[in-house]
PDB file of N, CA and C in Angstrom:
ATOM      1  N   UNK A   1       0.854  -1.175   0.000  1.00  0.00           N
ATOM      2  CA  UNK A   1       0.000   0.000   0.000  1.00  0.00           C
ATOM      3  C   UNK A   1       0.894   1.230   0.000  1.00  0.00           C
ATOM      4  N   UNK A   2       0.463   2.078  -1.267  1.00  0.00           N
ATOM      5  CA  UNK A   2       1.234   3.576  -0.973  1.00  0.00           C
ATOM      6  C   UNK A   2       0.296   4.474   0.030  1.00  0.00           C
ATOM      7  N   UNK A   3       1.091   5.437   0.032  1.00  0.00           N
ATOM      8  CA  UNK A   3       0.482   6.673   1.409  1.00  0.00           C
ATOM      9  C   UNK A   3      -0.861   7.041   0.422  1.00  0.00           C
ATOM     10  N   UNK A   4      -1.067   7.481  -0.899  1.00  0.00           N
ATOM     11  CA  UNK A   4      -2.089   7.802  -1.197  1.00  0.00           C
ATOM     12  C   UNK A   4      -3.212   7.006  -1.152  1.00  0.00           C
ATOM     13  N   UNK A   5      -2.908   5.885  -1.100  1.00  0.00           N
ATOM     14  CA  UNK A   5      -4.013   4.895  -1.103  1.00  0.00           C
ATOM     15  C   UNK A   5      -4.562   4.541   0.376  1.00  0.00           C
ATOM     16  N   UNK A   6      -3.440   4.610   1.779  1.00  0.00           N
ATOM     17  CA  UNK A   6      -3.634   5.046   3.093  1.00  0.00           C
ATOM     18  C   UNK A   6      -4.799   6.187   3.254  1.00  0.00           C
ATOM     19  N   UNK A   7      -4.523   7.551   2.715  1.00  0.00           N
ATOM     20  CA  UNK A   7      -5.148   8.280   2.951  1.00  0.00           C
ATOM     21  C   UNK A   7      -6.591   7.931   2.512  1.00  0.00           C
ATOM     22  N   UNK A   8      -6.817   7.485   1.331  1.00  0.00           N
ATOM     23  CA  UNK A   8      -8.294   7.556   0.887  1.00  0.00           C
ATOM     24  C   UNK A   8      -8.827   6.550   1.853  1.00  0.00           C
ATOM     25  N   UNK A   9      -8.271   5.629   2.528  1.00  0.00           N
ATOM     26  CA  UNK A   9      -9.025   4.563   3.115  1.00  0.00           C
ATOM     27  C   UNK A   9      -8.891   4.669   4.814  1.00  0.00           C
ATOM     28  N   UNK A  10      -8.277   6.034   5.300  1.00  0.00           N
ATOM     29  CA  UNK A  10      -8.336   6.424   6.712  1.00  0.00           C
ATOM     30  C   UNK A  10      -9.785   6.585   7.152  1.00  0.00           C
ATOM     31  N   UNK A  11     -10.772   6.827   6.732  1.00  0.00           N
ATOM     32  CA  UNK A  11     -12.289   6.842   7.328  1.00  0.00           C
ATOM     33  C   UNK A  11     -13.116   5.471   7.214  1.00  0.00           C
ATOM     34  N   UNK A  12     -12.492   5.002   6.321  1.00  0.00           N
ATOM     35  CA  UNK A  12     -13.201   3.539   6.401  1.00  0.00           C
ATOM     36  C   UNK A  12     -12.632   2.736   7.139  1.00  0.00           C
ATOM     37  N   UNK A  13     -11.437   3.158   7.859  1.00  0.00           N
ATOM     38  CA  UNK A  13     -10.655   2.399   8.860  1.00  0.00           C
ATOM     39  C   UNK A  13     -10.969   2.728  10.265  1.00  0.00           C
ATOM     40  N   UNK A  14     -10.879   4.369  10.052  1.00  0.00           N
ATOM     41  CA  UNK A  14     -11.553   4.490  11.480  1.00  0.00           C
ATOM     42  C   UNK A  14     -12.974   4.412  11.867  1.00  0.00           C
ATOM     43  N   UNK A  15     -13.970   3.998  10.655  1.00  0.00           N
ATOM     44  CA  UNK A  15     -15.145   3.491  11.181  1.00  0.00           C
ATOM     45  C   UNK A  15     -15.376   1.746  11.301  1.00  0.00           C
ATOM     46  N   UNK A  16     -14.344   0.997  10.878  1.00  0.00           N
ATOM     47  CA  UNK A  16     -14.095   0.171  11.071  1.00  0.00           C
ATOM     48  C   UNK A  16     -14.962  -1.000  10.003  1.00  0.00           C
ATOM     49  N   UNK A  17     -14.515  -0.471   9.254  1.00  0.00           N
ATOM     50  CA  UNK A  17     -15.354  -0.745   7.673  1.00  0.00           C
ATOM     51  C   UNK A  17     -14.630  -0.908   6.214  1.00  0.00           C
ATOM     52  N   UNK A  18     -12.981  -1.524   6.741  1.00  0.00           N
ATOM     53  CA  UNK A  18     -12.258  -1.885   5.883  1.00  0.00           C
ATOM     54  C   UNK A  18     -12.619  -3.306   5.972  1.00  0.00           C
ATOM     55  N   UNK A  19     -12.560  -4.170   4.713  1.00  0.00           N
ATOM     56  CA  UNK A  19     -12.119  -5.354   4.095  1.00  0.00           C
ATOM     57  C   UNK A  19     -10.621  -5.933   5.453  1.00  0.00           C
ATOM     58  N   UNK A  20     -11.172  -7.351   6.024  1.00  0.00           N
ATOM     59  CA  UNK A  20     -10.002  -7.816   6.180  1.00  0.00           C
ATOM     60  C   UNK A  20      -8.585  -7.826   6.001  1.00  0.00           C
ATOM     61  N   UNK A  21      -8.806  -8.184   4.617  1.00  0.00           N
ATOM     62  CA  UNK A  21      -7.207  -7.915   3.913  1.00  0.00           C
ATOM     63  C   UNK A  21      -6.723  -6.743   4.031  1.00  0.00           C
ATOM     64  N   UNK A  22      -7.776  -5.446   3.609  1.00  0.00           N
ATOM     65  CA  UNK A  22      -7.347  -4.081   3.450  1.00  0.00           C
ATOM     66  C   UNK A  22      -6.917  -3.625   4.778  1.00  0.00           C
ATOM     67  N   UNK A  23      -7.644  -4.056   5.341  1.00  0.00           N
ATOM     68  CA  UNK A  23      -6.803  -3.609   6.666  1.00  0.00           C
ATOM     69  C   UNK A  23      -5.859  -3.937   7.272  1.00  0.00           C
ATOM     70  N   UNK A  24      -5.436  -5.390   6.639  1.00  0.00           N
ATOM     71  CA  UNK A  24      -4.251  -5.801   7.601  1.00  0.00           C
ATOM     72  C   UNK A  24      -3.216  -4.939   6.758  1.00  0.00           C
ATOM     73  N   UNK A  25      -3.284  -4.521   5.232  1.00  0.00           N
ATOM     74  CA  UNK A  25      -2.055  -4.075   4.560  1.00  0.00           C
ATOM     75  C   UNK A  25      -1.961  -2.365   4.799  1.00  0.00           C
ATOM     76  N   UNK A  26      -3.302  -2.364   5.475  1.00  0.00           N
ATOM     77  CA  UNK A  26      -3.210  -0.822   5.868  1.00  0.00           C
ATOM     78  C   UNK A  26      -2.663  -0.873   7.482  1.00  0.00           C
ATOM     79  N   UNK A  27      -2.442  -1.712   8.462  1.00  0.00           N
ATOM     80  CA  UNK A  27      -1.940  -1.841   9.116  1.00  0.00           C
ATOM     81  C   UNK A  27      -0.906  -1.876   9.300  1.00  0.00           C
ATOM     82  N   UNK A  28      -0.055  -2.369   8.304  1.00  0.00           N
ATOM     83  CA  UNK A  28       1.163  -2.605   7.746  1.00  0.00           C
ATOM     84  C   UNK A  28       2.018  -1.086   7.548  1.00  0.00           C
ATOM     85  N   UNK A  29       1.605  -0.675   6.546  1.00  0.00           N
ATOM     86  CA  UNK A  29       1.853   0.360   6.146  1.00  0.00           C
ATOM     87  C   UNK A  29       1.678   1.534   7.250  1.00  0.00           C
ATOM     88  N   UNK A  30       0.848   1.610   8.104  1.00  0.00           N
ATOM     89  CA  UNK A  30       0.895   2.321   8.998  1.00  0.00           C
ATOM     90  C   UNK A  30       2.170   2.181  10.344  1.00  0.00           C
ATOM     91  N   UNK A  31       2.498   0.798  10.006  1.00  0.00           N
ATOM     92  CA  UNK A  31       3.673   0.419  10.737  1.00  0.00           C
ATOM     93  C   UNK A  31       4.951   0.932  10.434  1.00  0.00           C
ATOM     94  N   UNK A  32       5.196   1.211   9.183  1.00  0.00           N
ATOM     95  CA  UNK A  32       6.339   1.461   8.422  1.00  0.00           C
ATOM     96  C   UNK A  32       6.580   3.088   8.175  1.00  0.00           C
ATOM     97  N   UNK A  33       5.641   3.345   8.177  1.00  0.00           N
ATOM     98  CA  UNK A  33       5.220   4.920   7.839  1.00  0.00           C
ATOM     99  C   UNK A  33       4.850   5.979   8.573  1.00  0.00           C
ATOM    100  N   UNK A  34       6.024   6.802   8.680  1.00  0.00           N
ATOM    101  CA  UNK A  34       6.073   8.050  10.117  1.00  0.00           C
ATOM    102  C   UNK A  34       5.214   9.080   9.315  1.00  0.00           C
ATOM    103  N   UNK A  35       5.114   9.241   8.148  1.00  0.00           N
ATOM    104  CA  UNK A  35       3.909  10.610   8.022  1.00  0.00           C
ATOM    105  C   UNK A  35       2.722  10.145   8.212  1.00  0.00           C
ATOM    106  N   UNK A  36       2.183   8.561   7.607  1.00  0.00           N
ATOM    107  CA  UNK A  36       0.905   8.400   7.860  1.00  0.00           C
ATOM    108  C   UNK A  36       0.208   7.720   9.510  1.00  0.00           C
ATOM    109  N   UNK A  37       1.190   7.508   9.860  1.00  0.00           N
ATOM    110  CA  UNK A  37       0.896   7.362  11.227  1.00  0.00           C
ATOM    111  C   UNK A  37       0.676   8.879  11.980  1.00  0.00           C
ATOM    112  N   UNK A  38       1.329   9.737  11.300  1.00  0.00           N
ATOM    113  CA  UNK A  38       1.378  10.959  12.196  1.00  0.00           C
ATOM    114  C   UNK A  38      -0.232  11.700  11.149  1.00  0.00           C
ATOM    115  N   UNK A  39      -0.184  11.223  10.130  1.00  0.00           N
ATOM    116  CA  UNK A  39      -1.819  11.622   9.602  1.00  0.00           C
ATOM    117  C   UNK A  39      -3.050  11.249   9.664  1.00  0.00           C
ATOM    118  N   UNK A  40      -2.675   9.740  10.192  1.00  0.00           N
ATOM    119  CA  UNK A  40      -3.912   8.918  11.330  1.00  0.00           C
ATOM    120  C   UNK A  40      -4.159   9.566  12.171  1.00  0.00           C
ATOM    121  N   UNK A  41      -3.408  10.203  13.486  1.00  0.00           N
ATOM    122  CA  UNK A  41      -3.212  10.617  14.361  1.00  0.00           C
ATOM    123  C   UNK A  41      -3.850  12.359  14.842  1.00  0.00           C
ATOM    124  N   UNK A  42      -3.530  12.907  13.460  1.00  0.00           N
ATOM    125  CA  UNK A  42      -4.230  14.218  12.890  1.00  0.00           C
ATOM    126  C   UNK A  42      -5.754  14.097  13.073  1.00  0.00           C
ATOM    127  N   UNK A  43      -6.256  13.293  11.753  1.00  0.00           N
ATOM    128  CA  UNK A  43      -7.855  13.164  11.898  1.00  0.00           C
ATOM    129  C   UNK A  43      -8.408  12.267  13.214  1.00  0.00           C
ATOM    130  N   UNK A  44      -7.871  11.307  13.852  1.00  0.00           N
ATOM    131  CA  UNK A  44      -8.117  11.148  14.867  1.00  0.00           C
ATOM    132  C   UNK A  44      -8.316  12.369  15.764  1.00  0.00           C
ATOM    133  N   UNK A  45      -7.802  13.032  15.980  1.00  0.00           N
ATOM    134  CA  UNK A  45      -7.638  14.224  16.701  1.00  0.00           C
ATOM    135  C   UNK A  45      -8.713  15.013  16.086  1.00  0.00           C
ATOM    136  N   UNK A  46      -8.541  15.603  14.808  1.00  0.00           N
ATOM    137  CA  UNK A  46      -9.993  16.137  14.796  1.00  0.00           C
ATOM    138  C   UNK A  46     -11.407  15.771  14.687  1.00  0.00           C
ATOM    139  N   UNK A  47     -11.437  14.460  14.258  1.00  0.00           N
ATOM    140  CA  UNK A  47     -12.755  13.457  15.026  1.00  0.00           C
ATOM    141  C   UNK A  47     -13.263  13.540  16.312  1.00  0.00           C
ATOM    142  N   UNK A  48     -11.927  13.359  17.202  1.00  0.00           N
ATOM    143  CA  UNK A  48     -12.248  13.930  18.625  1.00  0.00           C
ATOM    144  C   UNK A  48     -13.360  15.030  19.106  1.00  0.00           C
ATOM    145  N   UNK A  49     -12.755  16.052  18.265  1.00  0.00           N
ATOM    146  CA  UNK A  49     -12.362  17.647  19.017  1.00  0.00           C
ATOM    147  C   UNK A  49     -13.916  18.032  18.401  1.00  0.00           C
ATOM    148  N   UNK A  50     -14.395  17.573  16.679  1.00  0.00           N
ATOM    149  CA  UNK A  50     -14.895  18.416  15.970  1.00  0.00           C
ATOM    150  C   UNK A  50     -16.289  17.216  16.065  1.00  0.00           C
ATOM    151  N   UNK A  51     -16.203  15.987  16.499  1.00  0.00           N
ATOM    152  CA  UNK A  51     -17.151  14.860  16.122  1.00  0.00           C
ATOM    153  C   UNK A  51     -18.388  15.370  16.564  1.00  0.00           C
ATOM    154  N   UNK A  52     -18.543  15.740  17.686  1.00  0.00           N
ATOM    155  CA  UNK A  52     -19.773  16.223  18.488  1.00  0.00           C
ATOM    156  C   UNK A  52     -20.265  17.521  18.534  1.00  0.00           C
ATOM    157  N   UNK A  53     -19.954  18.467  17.570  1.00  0.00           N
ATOM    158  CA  UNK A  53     -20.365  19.364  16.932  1.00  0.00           C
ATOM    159  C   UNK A  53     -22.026  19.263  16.450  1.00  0.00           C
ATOM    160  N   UNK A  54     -22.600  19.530  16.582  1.00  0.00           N
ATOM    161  CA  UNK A  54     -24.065  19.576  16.077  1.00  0.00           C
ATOM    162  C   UNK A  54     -24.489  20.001  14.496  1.00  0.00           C
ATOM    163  N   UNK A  55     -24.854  19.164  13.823  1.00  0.00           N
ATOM    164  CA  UNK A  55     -25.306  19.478  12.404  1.00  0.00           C
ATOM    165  C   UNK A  55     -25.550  21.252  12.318  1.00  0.00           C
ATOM    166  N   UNK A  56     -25.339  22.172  11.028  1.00  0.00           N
ATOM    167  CA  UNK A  56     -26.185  22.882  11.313  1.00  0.00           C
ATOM    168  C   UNK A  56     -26.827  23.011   9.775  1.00  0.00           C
ATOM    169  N   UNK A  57     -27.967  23.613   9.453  1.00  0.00           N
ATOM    170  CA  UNK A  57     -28.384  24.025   8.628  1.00  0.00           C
ATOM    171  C   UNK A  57     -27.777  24.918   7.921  1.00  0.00           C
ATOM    172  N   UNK A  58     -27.872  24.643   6.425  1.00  0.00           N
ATOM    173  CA  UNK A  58     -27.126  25.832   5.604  1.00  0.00           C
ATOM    174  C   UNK A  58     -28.442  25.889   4.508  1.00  0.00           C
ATOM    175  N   UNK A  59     -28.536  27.160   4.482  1.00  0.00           N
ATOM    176  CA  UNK A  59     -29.607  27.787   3.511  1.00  0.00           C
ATOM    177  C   UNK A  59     -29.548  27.089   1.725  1.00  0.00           C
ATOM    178  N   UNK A  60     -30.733  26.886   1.617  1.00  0.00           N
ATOM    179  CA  UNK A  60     -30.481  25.624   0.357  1.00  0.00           C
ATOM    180  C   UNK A  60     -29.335  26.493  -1.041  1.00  0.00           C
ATOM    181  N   UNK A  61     -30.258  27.623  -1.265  1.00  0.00           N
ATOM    182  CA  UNK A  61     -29.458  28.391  -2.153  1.00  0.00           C
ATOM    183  C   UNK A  61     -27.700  28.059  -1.889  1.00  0.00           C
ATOM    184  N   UNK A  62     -27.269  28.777  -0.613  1.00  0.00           N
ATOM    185  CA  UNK A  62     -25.877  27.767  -0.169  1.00  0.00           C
ATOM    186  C   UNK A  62     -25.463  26.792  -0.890  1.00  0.00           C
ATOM    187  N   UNK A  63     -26.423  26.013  -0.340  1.00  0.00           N
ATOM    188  CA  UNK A  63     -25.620  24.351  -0.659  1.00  0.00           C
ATOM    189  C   UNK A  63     -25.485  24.373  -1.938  1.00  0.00           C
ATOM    190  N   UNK A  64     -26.634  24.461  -2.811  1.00  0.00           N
ATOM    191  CA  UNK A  64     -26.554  24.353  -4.235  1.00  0.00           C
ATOM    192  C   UNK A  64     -25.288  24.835  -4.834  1.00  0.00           C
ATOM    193  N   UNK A  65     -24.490  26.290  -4.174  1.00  0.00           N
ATOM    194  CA  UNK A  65     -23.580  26.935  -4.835  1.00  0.00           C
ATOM    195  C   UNK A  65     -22.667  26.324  -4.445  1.00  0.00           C
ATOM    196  N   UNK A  66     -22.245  25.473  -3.397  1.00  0.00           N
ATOM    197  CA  UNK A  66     -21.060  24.794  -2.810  1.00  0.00           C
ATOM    198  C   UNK A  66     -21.217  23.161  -3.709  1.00  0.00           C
ATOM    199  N   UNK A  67     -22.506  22.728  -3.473  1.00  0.00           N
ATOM    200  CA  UNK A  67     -22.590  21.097  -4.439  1.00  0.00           C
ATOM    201  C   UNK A  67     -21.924  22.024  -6.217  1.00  0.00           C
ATOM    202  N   UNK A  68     -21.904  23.154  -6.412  1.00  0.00           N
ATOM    203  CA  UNK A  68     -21.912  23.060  -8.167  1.00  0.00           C
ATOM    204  C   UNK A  68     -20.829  23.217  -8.028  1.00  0.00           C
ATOM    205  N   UNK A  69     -20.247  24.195  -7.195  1.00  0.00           N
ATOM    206  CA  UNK A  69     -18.521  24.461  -7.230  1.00  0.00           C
ATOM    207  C   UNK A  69     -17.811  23.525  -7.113  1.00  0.00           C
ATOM    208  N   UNK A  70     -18.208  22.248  -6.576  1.00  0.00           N
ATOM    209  CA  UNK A  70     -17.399  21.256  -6.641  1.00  0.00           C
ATOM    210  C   UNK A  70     -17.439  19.981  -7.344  1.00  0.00           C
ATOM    211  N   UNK A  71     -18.643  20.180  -8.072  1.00  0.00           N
ATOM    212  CA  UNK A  71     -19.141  18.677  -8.765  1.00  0.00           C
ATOM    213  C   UNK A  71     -17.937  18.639  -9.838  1.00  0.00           C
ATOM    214  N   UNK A  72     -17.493  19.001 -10.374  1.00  0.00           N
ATOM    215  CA  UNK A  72     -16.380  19.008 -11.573  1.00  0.00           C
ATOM    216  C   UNK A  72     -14.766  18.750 -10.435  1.00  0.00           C
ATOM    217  N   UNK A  73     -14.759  18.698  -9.386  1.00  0.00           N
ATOM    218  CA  UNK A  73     -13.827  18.854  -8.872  1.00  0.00           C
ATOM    219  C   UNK A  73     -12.725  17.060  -9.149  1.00  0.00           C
ATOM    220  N   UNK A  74     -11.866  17.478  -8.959  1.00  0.00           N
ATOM    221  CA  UNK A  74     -11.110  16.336 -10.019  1.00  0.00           C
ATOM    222  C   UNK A  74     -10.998  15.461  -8.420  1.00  0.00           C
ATOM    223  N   UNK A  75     -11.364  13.868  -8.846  1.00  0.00           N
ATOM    224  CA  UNK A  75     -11.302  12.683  -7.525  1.00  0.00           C
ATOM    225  C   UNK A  75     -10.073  12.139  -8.000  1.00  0.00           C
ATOM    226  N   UNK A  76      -8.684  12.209  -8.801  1.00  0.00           N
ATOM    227  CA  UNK A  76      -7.855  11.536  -8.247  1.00  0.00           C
ATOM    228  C   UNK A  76      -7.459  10.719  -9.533  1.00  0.00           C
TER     229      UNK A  76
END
């Protein structure tokens, strides 16, 4: 596993919703690897801090302009 492929699969790890396999090689890699251990460690931290934050409402007009600004946005 490279670090980019770590990163995309850090939320499905910390909800505990990786594939067996995927996780043991993301385990792995987290073993070997001082930035992504230290970038586990990051969103852990702001999961913490930011998790229990309360939904809030955003005015629909809003959303619409934030969903269009990003629908073209390049995944990778």
């Amino acid at each position: 596993m490279n670090c980019d492929e770590f990163v995309e699969l850090v939320t499905a790890y910390l909800e505990g919703t990786l594939p067996a396999e995927t996780e043991q090689r993301f385990v792995e890699h987290l073993a070997e690897c001082d930035g992504c251990d230290r970038y586990l460690e990051q969103i852990r931290s702001t999961v913490d801090n930011l998790g229990h934050l309360p939904a809030q409402r955003m005015a629909p007009e809003v959303r619409d302009r934030l969903l269009a600004a990003f629908r073209d946005w390049p995944t990778g």
